[in-house]
C-alpha atoms as a PDB file:
ATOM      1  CA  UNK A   1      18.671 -21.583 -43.164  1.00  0.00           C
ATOM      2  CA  UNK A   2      21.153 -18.745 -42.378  1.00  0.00           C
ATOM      3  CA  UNK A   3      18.410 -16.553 -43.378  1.00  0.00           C
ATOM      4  CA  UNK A   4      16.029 -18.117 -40.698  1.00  0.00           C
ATOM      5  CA  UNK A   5      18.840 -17.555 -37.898  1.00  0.00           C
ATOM      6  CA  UNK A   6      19.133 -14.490 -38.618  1.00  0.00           C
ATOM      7  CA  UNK A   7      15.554 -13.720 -38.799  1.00  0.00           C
ATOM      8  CA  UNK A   8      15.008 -15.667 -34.876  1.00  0.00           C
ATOM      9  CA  UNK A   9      18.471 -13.762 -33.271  1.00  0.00           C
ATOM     10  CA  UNK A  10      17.058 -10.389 -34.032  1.00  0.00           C
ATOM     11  CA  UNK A  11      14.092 -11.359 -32.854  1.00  0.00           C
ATOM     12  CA  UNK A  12      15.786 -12.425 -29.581  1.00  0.00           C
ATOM     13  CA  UNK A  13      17.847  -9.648 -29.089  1.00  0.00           C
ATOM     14  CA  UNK A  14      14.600  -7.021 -29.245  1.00  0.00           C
ATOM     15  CA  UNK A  15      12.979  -9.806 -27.118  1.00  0.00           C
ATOM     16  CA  UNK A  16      15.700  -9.256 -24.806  1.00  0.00           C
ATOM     17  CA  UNK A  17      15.955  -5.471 -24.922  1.00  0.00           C
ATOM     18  CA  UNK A  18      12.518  -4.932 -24.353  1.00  0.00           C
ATOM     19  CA  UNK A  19      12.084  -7.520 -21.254  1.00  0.00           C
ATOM     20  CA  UNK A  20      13.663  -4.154 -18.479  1.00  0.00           C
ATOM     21  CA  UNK A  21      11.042  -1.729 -19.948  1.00  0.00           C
ATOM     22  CA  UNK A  22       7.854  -4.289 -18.453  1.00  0.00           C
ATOM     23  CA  UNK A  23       9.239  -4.671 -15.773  1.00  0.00           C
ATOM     24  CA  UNK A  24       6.379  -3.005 -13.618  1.00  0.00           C
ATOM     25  CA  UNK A  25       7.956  -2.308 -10.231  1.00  0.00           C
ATOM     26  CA  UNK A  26      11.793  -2.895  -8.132  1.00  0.00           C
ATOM     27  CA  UNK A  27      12.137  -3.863  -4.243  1.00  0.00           C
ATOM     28  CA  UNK A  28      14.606  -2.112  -1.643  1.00  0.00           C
ATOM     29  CA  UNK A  29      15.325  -2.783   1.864  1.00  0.00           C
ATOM     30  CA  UNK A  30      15.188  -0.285   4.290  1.00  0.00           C
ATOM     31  CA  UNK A  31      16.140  -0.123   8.066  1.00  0.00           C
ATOM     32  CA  UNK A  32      15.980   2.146  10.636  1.00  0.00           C
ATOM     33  CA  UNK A  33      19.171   1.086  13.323  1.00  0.00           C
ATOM     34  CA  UNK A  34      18.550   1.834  16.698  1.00  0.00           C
ATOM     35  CA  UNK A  35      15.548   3.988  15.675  1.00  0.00           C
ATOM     36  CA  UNK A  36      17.277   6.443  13.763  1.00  0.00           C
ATOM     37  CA  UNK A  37      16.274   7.854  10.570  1.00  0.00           C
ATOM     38  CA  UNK A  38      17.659   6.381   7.319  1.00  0.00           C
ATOM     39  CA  UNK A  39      17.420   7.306   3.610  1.00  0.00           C
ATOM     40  CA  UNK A  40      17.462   4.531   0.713  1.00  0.00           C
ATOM     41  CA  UNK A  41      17.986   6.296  -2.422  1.00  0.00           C
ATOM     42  CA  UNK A  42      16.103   4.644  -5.658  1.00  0.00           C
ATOM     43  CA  UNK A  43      16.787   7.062  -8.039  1.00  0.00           C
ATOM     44  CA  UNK A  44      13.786   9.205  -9.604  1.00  0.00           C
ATOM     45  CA  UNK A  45      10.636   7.122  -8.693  1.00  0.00           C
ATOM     46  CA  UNK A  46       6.713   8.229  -8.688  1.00  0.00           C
ATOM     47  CA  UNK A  47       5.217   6.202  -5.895  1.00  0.00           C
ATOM     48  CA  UNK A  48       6.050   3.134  -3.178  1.00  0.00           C
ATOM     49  CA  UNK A  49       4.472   0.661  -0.940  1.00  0.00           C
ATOM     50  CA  UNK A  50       5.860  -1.293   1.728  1.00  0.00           C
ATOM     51  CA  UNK A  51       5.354  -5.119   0.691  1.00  0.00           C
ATOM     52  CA  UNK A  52       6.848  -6.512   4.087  1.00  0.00           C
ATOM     53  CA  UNK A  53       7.254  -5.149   7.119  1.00  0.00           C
ATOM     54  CA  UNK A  54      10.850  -7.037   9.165  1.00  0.00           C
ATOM     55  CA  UNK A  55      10.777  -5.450  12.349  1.00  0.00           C
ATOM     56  CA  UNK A  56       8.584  -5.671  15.067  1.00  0.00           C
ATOM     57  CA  UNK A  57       8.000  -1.935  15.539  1.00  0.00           C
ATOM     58  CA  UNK A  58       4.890  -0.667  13.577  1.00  0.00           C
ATOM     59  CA  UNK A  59       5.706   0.751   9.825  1.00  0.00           C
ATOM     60  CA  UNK A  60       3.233   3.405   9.174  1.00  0.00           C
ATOM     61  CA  UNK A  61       3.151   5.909   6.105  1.00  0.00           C
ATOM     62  CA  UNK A  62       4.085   9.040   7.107  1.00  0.00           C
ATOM     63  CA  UNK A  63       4.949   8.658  10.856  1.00  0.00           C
ATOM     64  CA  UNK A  64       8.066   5.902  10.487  1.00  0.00           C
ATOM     65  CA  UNK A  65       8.373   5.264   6.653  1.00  0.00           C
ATOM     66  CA  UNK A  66       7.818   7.687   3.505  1.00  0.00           C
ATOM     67  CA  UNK A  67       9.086   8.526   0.103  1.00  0.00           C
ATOM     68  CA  UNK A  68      10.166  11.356  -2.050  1.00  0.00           C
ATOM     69  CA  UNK A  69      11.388  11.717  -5.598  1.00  0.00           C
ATOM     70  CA  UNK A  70      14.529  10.456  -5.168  1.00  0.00           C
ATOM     71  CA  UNK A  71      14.042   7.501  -2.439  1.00  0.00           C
ATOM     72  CA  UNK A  72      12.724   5.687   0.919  1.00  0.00           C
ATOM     73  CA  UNK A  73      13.008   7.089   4.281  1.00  0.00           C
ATOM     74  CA  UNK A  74      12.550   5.173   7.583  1.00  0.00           C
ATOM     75  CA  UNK A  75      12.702   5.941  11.172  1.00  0.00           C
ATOM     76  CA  UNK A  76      11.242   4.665  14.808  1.00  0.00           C
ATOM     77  CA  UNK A  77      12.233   1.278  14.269  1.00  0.00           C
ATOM     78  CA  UNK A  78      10.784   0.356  10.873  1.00  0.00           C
ATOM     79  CA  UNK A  79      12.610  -1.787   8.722  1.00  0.00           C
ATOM     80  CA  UNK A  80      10.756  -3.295   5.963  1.00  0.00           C
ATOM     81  CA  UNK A  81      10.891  -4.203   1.661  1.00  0.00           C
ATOM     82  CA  UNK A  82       9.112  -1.677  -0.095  1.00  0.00           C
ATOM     83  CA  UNK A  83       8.090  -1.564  -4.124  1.00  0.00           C
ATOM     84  CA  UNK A  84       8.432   1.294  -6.097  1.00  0.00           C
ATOM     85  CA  UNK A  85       7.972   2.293  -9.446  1.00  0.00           C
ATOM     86  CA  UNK A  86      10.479   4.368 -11.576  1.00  0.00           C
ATOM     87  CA  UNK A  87       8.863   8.192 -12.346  1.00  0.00           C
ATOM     88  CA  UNK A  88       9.111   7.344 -16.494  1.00  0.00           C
ATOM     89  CA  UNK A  89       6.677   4.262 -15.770  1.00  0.00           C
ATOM     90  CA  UNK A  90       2.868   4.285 -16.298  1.00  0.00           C
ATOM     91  CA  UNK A  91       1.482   4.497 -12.498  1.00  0.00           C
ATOM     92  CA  UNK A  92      -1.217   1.462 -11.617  1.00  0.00           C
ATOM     93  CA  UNK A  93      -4.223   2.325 -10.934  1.00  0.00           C
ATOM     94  CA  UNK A  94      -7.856   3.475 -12.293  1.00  0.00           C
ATOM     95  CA  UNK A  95      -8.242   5.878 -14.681  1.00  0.00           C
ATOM     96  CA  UNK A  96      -8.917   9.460 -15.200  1.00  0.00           C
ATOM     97  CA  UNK A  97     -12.048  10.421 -13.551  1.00  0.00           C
ATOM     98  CA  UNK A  98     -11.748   7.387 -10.807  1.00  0.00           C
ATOM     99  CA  UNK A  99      -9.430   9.936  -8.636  1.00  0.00           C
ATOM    100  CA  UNK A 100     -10.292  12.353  -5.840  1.00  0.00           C
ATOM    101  CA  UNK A 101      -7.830  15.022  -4.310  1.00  0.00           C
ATOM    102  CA  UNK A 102      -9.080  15.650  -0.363  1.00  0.00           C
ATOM    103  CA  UNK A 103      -7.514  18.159   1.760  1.00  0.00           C
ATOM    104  CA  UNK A 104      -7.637  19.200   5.058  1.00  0.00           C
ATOM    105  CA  UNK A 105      -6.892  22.765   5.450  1.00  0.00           C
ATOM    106  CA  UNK A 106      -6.117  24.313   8.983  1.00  0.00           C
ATOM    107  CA  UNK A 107      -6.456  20.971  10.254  1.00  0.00           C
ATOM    108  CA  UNK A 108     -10.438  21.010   9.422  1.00  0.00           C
ATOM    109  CA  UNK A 109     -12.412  18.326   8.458  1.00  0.00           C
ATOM    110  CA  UNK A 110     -12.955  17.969   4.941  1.00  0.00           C
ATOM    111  CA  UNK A 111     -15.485  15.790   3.172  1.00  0.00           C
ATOM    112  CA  UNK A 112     -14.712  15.616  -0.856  1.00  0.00           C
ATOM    113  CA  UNK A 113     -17.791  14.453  -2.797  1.00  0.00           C
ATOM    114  CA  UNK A 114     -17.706  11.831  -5.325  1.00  0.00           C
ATOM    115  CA  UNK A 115     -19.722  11.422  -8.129  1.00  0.00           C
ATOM    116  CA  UNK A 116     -20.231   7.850  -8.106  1.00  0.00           C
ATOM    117  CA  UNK A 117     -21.081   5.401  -5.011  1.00  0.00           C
ATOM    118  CA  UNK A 118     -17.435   4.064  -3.739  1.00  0.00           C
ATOM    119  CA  UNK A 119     -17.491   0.664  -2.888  1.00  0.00           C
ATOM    120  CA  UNK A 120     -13.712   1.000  -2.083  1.00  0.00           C
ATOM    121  CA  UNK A 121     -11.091   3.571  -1.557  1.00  0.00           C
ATOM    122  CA  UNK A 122      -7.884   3.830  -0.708  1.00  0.00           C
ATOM    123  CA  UNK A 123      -4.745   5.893  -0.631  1.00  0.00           C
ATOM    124  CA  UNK A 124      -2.100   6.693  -3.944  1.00  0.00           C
ATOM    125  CA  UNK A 125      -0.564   9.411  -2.536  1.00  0.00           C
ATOM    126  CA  UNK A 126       0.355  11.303   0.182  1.00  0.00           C
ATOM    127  CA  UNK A 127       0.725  15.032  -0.022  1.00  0.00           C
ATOM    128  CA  UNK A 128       0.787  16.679   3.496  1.00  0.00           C
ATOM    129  CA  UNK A 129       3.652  16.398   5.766  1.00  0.00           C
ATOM    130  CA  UNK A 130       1.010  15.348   8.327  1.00  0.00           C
ATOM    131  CA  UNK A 131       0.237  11.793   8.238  1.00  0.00           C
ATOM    132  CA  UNK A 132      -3.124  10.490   6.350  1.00  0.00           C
ATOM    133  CA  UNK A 133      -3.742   6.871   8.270  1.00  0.00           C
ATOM    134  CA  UNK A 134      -6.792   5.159   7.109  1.00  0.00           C
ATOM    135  CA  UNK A 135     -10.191   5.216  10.246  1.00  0.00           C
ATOM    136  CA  UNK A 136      -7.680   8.024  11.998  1.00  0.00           C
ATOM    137  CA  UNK A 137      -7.092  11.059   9.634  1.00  0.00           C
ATOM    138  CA  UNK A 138      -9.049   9.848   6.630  1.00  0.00           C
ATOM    139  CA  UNK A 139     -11.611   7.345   5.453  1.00  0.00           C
ATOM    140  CA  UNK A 140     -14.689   6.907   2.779  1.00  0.00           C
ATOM    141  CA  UNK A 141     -18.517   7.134   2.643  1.00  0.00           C
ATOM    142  CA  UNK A 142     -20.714   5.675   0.017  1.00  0.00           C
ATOM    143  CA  UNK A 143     -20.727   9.566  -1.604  1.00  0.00           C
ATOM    144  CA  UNK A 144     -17.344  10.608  -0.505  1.00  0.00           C
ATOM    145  CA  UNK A 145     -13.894  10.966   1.075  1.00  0.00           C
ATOM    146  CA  UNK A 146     -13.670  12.853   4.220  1.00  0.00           C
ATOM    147  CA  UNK A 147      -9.952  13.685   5.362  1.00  0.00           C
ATOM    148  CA  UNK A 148      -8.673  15.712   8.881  1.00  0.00           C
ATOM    149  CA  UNK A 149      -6.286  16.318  11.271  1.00  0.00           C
ATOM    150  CA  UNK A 150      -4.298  17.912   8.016  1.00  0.00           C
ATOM    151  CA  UNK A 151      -3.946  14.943   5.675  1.00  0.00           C
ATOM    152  CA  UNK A 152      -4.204  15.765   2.345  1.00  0.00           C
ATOM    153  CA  UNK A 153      -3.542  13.517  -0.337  1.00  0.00           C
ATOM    154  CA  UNK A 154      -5.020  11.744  -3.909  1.00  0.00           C
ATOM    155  CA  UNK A 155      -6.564   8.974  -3.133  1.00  0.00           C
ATOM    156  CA  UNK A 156      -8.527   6.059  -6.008  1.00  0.00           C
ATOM    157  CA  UNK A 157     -12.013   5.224  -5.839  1.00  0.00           C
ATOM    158  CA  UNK A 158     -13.826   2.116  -7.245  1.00  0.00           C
ATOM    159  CA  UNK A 159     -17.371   1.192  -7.079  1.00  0.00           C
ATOM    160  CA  UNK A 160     -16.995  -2.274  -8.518  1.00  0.00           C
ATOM    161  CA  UNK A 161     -13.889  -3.883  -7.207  1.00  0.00           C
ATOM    162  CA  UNK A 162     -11.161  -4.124  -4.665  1.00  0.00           C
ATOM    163  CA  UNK A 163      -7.670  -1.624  -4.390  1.00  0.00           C
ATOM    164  CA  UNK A 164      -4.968  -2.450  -7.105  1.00  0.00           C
ATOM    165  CA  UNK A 165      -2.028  -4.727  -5.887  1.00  0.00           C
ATOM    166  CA  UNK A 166      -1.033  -8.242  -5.915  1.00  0.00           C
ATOM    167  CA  UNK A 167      -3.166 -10.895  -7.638  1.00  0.00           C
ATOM    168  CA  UNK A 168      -5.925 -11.918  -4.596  1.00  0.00           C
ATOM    169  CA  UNK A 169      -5.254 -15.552  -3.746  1.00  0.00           C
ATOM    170  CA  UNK A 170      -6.669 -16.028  -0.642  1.00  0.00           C
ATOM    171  CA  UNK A 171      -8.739 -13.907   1.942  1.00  0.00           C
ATOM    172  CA  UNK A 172     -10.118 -13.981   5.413  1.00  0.00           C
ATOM    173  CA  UNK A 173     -11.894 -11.761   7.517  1.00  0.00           C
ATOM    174  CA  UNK A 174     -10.293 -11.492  10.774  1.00  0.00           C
ATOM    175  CA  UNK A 175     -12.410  -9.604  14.144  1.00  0.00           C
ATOM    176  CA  UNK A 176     -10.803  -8.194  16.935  1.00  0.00           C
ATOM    177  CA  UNK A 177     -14.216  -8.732  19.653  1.00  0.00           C
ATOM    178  CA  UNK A 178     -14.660  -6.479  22.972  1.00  0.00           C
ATOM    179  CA  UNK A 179     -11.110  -5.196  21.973  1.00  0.00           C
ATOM    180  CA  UNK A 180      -9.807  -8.438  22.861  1.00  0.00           C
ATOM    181  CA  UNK A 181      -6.623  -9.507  20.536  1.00  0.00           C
ATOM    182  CA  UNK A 182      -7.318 -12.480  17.703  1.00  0.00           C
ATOM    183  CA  UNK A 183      -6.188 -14.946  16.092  1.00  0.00           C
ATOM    184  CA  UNK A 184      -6.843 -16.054  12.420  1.00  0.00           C
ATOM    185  CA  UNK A 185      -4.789 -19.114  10.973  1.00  0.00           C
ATOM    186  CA  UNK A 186      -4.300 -19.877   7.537  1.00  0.00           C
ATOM    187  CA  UNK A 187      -2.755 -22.552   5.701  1.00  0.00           C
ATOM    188  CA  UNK A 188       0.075 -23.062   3.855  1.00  0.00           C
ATOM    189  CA  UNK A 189       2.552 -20.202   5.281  1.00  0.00           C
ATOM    190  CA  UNK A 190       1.945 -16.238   4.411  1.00  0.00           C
ATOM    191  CA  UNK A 191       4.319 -14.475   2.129  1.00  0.00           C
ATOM    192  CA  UNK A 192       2.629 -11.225   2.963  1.00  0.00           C
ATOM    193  CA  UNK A 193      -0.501  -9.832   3.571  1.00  0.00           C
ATOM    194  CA  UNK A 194      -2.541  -6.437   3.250  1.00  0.00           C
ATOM    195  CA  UNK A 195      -6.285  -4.892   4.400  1.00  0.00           C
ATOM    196  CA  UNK A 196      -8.789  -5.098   1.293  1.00  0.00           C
ATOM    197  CA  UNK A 197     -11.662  -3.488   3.671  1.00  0.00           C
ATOM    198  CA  UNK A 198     -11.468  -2.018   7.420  1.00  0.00           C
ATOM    199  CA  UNK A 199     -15.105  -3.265   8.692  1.00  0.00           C
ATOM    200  CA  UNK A 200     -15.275  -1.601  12.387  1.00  0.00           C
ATOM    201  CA  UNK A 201     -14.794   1.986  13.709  1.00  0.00           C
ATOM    202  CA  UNK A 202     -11.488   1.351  15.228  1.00  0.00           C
ATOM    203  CA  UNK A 203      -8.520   1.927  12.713  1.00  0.00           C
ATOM    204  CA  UNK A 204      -6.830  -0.948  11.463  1.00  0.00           C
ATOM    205  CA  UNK A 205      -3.317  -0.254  10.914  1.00  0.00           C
ATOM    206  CA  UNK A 206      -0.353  -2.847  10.639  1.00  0.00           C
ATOM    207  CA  UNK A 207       1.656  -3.110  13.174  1.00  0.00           C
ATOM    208  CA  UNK A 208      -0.424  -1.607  15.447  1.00  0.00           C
ATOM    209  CA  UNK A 209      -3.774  -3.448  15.224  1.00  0.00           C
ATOM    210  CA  UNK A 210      -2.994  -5.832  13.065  1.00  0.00           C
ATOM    211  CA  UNK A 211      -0.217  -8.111  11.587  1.00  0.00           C
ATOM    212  CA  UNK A 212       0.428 -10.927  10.151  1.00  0.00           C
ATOM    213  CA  UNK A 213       2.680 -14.474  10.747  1.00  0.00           C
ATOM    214  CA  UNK A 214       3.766 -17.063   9.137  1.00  0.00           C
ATOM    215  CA  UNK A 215       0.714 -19.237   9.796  1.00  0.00           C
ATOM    216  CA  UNK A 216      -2.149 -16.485  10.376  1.00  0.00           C
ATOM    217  CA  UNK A 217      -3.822 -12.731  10.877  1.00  0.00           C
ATOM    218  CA  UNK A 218      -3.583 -11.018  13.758  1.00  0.00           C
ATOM    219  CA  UNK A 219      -6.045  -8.034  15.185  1.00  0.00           C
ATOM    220  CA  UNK A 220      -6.365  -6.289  18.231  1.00  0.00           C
ATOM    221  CA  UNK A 221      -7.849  -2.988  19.797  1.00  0.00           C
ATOM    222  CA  UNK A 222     -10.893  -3.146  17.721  1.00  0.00           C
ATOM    223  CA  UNK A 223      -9.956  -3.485  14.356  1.00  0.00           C
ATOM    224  CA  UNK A 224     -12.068  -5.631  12.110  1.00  0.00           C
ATOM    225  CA  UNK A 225     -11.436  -6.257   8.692  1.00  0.00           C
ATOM    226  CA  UNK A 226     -11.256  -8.334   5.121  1.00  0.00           C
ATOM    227  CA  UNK A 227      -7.229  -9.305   4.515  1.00  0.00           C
ATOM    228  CA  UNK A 228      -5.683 -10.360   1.705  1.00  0.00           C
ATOM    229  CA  UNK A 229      -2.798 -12.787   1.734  1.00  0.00           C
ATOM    230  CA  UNK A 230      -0.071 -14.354  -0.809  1.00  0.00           C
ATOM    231  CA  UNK A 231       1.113 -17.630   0.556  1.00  0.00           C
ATOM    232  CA  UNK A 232       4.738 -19.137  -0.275  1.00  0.00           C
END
């Protein structure tokens, strides 16, 4: 018997030990007060996402929220939880030969083949001061990525299934008609919410176009699209 206990607490303890290293991802706060700029250190991270946007002003990737090796950085407003991973973790994702680099150079459009038919894309990382927003300074083809306005980043293609994130649990396309705002409720209450597929010409960007409540998806200005949605 003392054996057996011995076996079952070292067991345990490793159990234990090993439960920080899957961990796949921490959370921070970050605010910007009175629409000044403010840095959230992390410590060394690879990459971030905003999971919920808390203020009303728009939190956009490179024009009011970013990241660099060491943390978060907000301004205009944006306050929001973001996820990052730490630099020494594996980053999610597809794998080798599922990513395309796309620069625009001089501010030039720039179309990047690909050699397989994209059924989505979207963006890992952003590597140009300039801001790459999805319909605006980049977007996909069936053959390619095309990027402008000097975005230049590395962004994932797939042409079987949807951008990595969250588990899907519900969805609903929401249409903004004659550039008329809409409404799309949903039932229970939204935890959060992010764009799967932009479906019109007009850029769909949250906070701007789009947005989401507690009991539905919102769109104006155009933007048409396929949202995904946790609820609490």
């Amino acid at each position: 018997m003392n054996a057996w206990h011995a076996i079952v607490a070292v067991l345990g303890a490793a159990l234990l030990l090993g439960s920080p290293a899957t961990a796949s991802a921490a959370r921070i706060s970050c605010e910007s007060r009175d629409y000044h700029r403010n840095y959230c250190p992390t410590g060394s991270i690879s990459s971030a996402r905003l999971v919920v946007q808390q203020s009303r002003s728009a939190c956009i990737q490179g024009q009011s929220w970013g990241y660099d090796r060491n943390g978060i950085w907000v301004t205009r407003g944006c306050s929001g939880e973001f996820e990052y991973r730490w630099a020494n973790e594996p980053r999610p994702g597809p794998g080798p030969g599922r990513q395309i680099l796309c620069e625009s150079q001089n501010y030039k459009q720039q179309f990047c083949p690909s050699d397989r038919r994209i059924a989505r894309a979207w963006l890992v990382e952003q590597r140009s001061r300039s801001e790459c927003v999805q319909g605006r300074t980049w977007g996909y083809q069936d053959r390619g990525i095309w990027v402008s306005a000097g975005c230049s980043g590395l962004f994932a293609v797939d042409g079987r299934g949807r951008p990595p994130g969250p588990p899907p649990i519900n969805a609903v396309v929401c249409e903004s008609r004659g550039y008329q705002q809409a409404f799309c409720p949903v039932a229970p209450y939204i935890a959060r919410a992010w764009l799967v597929e932009q479906r019109s010409q007009s850029e769909c960007i949250q906070g701007q176009t789009w947005g989401f409540q507690r009991n539905g998806i919102w769109v104006n200005d155009g933007c048409s699209g396929l949202f995904d949605f946790e609820t609490r």
